[in-house]
N, C-alpha and C. Protein backbone atom coordinates (compact mmCIF):
# COMPACT_ATOMS: atom_id res chain seq x y z
N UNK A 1 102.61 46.75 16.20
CA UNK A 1 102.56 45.54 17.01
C UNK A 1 101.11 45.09 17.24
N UNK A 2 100.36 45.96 17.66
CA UNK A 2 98.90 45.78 17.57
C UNK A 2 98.74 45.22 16.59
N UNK A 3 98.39 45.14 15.20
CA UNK A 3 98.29 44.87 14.05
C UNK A 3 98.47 43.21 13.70
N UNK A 4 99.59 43.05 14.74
CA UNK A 4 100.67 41.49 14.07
C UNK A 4 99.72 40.90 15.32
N UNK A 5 99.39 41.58 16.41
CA UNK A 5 98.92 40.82 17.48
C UNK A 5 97.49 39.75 16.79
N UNK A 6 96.40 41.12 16.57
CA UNK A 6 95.67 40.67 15.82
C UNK A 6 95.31 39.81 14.80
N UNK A 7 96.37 39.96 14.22
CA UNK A 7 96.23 39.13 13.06
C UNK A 7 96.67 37.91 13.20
N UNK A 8 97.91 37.54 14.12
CA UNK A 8 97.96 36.29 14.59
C UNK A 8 96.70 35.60 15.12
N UNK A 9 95.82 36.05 15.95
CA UNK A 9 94.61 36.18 16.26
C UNK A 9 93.49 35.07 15.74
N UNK A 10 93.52 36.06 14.40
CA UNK A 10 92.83 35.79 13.46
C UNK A 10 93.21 34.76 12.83
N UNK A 11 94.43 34.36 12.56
CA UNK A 11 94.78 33.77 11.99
C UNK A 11 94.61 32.52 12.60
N UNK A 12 95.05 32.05 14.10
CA UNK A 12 94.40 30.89 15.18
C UNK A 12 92.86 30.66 14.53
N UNK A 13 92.38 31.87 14.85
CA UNK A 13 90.61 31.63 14.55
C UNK A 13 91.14 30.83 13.33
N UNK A 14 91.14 31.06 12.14
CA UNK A 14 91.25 30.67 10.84
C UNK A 14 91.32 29.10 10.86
N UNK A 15 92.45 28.80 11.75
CA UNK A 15 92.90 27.76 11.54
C UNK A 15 91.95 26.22 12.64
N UNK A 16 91.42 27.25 13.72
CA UNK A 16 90.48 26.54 14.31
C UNK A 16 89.14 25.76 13.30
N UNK A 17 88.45 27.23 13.18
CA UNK A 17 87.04 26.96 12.07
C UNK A 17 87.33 25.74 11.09
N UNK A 18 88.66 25.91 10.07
CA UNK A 18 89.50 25.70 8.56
C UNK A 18 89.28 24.00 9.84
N UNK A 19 89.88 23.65 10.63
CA UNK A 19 89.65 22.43 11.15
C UNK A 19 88.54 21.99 11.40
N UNK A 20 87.64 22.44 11.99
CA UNK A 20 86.17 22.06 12.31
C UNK A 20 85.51 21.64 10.59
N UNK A 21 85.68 22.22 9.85
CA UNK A 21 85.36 22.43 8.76
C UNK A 21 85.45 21.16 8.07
N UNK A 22 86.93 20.63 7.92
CA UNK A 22 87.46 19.64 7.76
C UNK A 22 87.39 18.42 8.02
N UNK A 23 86.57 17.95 9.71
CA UNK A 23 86.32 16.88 9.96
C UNK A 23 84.91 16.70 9.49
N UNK A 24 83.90 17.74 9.14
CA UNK A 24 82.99 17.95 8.55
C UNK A 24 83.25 17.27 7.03
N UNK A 25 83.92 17.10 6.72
CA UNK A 25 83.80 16.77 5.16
C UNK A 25 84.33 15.26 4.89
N UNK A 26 83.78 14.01 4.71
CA UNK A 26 84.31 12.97 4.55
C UNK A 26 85.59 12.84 3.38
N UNK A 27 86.45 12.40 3.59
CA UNK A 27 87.80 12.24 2.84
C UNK A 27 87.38 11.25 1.12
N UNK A 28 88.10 11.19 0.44
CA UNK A 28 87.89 10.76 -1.12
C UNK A 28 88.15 9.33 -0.73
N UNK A 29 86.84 8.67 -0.89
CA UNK A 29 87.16 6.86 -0.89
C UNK A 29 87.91 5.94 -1.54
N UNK A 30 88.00 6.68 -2.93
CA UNK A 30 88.03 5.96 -4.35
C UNK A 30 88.69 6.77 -5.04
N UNK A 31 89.59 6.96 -6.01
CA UNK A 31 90.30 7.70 -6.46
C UNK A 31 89.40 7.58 -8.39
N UNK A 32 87.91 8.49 -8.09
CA UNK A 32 87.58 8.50 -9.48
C UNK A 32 87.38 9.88 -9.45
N UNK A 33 86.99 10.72 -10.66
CA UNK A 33 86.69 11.96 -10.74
C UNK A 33 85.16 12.21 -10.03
N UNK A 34 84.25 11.45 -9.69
CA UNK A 34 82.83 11.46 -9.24
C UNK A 34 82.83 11.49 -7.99
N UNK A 35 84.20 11.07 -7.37
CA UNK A 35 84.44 11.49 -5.77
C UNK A 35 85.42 12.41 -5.68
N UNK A 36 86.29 12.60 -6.33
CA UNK A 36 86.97 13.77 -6.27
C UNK A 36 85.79 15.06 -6.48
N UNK A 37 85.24 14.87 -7.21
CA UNK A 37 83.91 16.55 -7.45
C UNK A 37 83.41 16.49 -6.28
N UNK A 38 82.92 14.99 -6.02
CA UNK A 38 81.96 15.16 -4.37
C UNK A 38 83.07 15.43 -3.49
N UNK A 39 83.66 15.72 -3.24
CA UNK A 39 84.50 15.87 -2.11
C UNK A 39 84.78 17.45 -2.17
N UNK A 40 84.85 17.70 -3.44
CA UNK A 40 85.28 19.20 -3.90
C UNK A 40 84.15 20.17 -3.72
N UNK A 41 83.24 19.36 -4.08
CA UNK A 41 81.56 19.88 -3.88
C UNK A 41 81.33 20.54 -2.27
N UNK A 42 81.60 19.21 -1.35
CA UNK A 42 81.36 19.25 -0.08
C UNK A 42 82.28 20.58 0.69
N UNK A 43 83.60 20.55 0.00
CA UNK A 43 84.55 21.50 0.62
C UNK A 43 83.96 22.87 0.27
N UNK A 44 83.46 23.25 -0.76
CA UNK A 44 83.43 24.80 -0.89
C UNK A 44 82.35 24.65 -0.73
N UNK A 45 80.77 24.28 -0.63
CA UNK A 45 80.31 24.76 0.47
C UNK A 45 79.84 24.52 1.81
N UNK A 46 80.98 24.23 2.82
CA UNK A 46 81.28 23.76 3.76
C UNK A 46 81.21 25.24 4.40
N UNK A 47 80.22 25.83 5.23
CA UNK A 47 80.62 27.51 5.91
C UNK A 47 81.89 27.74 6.38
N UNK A 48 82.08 26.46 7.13
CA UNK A 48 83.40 26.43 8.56
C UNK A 48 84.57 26.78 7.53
N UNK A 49 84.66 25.75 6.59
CA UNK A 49 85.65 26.11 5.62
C UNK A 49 85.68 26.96 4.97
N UNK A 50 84.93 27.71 4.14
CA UNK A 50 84.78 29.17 3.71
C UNK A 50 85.25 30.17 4.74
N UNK A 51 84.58 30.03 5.76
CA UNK A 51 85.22 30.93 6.90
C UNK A 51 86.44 30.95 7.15
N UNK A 52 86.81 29.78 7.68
CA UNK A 52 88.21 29.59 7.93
C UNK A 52 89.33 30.22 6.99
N UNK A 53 88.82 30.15 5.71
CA UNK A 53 89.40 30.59 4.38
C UNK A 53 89.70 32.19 4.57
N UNK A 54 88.75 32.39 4.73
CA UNK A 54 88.12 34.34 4.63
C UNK A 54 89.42 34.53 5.71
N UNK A 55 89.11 34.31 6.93
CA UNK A 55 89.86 34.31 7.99
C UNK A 55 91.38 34.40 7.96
N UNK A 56 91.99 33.12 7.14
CA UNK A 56 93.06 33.28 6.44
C UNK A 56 93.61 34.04 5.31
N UNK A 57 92.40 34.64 4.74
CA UNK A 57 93.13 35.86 3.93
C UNK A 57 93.00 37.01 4.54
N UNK A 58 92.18 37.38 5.66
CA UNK A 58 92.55 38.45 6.39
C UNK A 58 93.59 38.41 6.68
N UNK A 59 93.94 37.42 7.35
CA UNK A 59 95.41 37.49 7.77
C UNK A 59 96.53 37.85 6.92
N UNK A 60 96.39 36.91 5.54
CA UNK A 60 97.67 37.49 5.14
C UNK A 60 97.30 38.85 3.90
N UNK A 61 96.36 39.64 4.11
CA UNK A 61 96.46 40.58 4.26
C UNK A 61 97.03 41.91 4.76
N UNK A 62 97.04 41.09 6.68
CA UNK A 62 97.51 41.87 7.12
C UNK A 62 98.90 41.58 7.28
N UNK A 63 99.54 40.77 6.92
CA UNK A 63 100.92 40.50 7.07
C UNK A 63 101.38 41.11 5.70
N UNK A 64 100.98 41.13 4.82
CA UNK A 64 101.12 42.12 3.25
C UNK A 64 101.36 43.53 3.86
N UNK A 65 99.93 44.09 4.36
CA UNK A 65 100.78 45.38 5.11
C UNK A 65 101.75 45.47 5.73
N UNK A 66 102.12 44.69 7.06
CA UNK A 66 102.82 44.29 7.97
C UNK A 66 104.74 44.32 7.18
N UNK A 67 104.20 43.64 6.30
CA UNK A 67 105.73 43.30 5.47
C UNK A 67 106.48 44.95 4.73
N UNK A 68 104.81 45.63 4.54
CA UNK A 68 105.21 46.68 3.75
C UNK A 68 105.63 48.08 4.63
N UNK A 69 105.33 47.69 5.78
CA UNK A 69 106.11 49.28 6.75
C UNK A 69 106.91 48.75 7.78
N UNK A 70 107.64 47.34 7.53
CA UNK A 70 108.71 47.27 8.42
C UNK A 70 109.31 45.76 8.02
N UNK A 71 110.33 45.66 8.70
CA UNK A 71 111.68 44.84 8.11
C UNK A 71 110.81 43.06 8.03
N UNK A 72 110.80 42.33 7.39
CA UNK A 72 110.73 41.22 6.93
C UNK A 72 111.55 40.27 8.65
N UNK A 73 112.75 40.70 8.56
CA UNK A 73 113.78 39.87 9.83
C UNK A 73 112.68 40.32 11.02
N UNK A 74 112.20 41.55 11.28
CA UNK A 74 111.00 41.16 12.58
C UNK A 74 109.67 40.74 12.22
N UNK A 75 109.31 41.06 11.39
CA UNK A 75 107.68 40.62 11.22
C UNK A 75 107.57 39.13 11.43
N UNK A 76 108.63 38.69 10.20
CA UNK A 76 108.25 37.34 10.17
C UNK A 76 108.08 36.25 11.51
N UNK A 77 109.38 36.51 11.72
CA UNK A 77 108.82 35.32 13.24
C UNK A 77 107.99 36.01 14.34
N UNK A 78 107.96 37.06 14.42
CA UNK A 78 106.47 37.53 15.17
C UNK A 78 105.92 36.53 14.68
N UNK A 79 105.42 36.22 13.74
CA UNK A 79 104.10 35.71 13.05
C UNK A 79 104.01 34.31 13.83
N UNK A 80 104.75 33.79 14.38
CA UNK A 80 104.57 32.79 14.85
C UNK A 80 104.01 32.84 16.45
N UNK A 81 103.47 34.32 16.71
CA UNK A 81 102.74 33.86 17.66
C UNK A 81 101.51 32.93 17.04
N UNK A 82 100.94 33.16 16.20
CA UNK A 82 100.08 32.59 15.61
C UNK A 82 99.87 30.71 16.39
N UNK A 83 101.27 30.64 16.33
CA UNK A 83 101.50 29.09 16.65
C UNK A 83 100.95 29.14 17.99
N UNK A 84 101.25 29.92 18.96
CA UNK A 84 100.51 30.14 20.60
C UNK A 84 99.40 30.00 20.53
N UNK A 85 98.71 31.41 20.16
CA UNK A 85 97.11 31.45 20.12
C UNK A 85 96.74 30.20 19.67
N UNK A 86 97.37 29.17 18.57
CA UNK A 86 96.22 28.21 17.82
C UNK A 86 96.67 27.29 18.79
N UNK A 87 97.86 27.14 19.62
CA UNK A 87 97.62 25.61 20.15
C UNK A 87 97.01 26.20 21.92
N UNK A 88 96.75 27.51 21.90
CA UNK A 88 95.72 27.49 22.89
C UNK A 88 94.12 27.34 22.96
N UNK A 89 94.16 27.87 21.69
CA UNK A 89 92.42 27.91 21.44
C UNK A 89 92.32 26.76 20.36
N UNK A 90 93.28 25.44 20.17
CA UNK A 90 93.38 24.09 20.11
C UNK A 90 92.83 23.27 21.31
N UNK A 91 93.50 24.02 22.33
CA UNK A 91 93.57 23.44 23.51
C UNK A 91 91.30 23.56 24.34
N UNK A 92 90.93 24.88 23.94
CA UNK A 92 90.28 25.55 25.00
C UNK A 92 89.23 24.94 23.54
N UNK A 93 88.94 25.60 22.49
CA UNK A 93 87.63 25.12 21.69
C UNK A 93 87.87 23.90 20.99
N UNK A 94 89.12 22.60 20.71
CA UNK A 94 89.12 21.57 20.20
C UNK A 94 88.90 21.00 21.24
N UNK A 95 89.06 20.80 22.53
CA UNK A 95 89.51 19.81 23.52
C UNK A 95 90.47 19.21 23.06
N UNK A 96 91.50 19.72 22.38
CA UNK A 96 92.72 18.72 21.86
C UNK A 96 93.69 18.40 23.26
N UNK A 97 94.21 17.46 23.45
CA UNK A 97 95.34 16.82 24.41
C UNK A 97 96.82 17.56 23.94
N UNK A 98 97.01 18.67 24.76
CA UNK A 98 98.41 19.05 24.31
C UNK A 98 99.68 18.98 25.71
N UNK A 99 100.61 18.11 24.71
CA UNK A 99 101.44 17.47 25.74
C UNK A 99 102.36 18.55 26.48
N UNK A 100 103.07 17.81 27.45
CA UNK A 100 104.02 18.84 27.81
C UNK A 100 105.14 19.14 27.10
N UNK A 101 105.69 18.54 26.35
CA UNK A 101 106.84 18.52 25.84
C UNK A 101 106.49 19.40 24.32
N UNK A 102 104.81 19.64 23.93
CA UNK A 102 104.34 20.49 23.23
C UNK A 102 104.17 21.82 23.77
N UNK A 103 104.18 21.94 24.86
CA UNK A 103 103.55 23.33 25.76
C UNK A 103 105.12 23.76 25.59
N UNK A 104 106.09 22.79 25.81
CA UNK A 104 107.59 23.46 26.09
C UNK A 104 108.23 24.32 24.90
N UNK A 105 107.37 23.66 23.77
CA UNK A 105 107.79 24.03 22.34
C UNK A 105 106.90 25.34 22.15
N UNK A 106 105.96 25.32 23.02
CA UNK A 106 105.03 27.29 22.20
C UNK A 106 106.06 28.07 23.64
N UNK A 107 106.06 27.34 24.60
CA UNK A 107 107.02 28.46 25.84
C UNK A 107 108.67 28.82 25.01
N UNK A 108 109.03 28.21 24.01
CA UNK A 108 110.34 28.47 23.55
C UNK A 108 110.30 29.53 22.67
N UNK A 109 108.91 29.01 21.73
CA UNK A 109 108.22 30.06 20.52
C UNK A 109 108.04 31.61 21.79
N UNK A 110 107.45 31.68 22.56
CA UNK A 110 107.05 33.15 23.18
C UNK A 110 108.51 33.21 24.21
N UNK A 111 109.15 33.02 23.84
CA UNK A 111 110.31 33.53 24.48
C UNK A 111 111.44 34.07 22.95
N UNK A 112 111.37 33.79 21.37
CA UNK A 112 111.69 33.95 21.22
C UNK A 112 110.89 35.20 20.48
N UNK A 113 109.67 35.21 20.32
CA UNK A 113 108.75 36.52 20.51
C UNK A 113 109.29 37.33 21.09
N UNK A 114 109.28 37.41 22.42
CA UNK A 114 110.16 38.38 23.37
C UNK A 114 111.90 38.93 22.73
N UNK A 115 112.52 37.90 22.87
CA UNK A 115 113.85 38.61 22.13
C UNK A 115 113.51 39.33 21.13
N UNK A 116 112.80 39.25 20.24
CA UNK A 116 112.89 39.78 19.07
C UNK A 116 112.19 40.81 19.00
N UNK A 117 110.69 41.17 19.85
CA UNK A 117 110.70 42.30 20.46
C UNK A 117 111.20 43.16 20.48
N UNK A 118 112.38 42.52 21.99
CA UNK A 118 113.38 43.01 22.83
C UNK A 118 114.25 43.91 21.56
N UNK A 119 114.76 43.24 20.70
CA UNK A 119 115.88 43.45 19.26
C UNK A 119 115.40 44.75 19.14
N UNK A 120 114.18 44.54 18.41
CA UNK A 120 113.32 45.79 17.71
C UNK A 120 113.39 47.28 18.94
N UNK A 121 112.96 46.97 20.12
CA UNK A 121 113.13 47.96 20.79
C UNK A 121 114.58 48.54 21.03
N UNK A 122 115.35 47.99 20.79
CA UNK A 122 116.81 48.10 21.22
C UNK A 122 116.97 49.08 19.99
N UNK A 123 116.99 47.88 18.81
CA UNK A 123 117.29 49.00 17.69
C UNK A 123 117.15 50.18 17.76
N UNK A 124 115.81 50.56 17.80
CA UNK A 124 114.80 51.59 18.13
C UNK A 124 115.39 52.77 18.59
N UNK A 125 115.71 52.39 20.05
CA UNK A 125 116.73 53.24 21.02
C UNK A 125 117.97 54.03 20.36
N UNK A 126 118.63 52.88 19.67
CA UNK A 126 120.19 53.22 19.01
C UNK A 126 119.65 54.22 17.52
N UNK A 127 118.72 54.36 17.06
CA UNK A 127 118.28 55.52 16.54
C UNK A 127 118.77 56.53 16.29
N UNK A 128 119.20 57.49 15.17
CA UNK A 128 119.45 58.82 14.83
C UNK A 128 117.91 59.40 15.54
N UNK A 129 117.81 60.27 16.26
CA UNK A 129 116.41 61.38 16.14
C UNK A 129 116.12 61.46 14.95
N UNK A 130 114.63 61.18 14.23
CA UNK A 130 114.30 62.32 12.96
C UNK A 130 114.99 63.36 12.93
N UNK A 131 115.22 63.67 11.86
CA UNK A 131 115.69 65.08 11.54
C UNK A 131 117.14 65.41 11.75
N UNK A 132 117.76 64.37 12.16
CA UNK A 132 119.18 64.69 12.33
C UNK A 132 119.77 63.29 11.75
N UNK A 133 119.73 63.12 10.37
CA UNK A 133 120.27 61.92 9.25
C UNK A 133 121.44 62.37 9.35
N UNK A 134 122.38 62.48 9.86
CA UNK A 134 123.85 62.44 9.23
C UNK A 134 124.12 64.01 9.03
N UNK A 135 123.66 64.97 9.88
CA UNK A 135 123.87 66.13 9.12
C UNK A 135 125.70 66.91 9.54
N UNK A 136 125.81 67.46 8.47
CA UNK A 136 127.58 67.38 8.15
C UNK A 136 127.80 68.75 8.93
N UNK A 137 128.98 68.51 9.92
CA UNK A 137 129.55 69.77 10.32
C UNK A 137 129.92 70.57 9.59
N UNK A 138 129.94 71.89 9.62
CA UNK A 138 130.46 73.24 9.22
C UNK A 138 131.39 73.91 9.16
C-alpha cells in the first residue's frame, strides 16, 4: 500500500510539472513541417516536460511492480488516488479554481478507495493461514 501511495504521489507531481511544462511551449500555428519540428524542438527540451515525463515513468514503473505481486481488480482503481493528489496539488501549486461539484467527484473517488481497501482487508481476514492450503484429513 505504501508503494501505490507513493506512486500516486508521484504521479500528481508528474502531471503537475508535465503541465507547467506545457503552457511553456507555444502550440503549432501553421500546420507545416518547420513548425511542427519547432514545436517538437521546444517540447523535448523543455526541463518541466522532461521531468514531468521521468516522473511518469516512475510511476508506471511502479504500478508494473504493483500489478506483479497483487491482483489487477485492487491495484487498479487504487491508482486513482492519483486523481486526489493531482486535483489537490492542482488546487495548492496551479491556483486552479476547483468547483464544488468537482471536489464531490475526488470525495466519491476516496470513498471508493476506502471500499476497496476495505474489500482487500476483508479478503485478507477470510484467508486459509499459510501453511494450512487445504490439507486432507486422515
Amino acid at each position: 500500500m505504501l508503494v501505490l501511495i507513493v506512486a500516486a504521489i508521484v504521479e500528481s507531481a508528474g502531471v503537475i510539472v508535465l503541465t507547467r511544462g506545457l503552457k511553456e511551449v507555444q502550440g503549432v500555428r501553421e500546420i507545416t513541417v518547420s513548425e511542427i519540428v519547432r514545436v517538437a524542438r521546444s517540447v523535448v527540451t523543455n526541463g518541466k516536460i522532461l521531468g514531468g515525463t521521468a516522473l511518469e515513468a516512475i510511476f508506471y514503473g511502479a504500478l508494473l511492480y504493483m500489478l506483479s505481486k497483487s491482483e489487477v481488480s485492487f491495484i487498479w482503481p487504487l491508482t486513482s488516488m492519483g486523481f486526489i493528489f493531482t486535483t489537490l496539488a492542482a488546487k495548492v501549486f496551479l491556483n486552479e479554481q476547483v468547483s464544488t461539484t468537482r471536489w464531490a467527484g475526488v470525495l466519491l473517488i476516496a470513498v471508493g478507495v476506502c471500499l476497496i481497501s476495505y474489500s482487500q482487508k476483508a479478503k485478507e481476514r477470510e484467508a486459509p493461514p499459510p501453511g494450512n492450503l487445504g490439507a486432507v484429513a486422515k
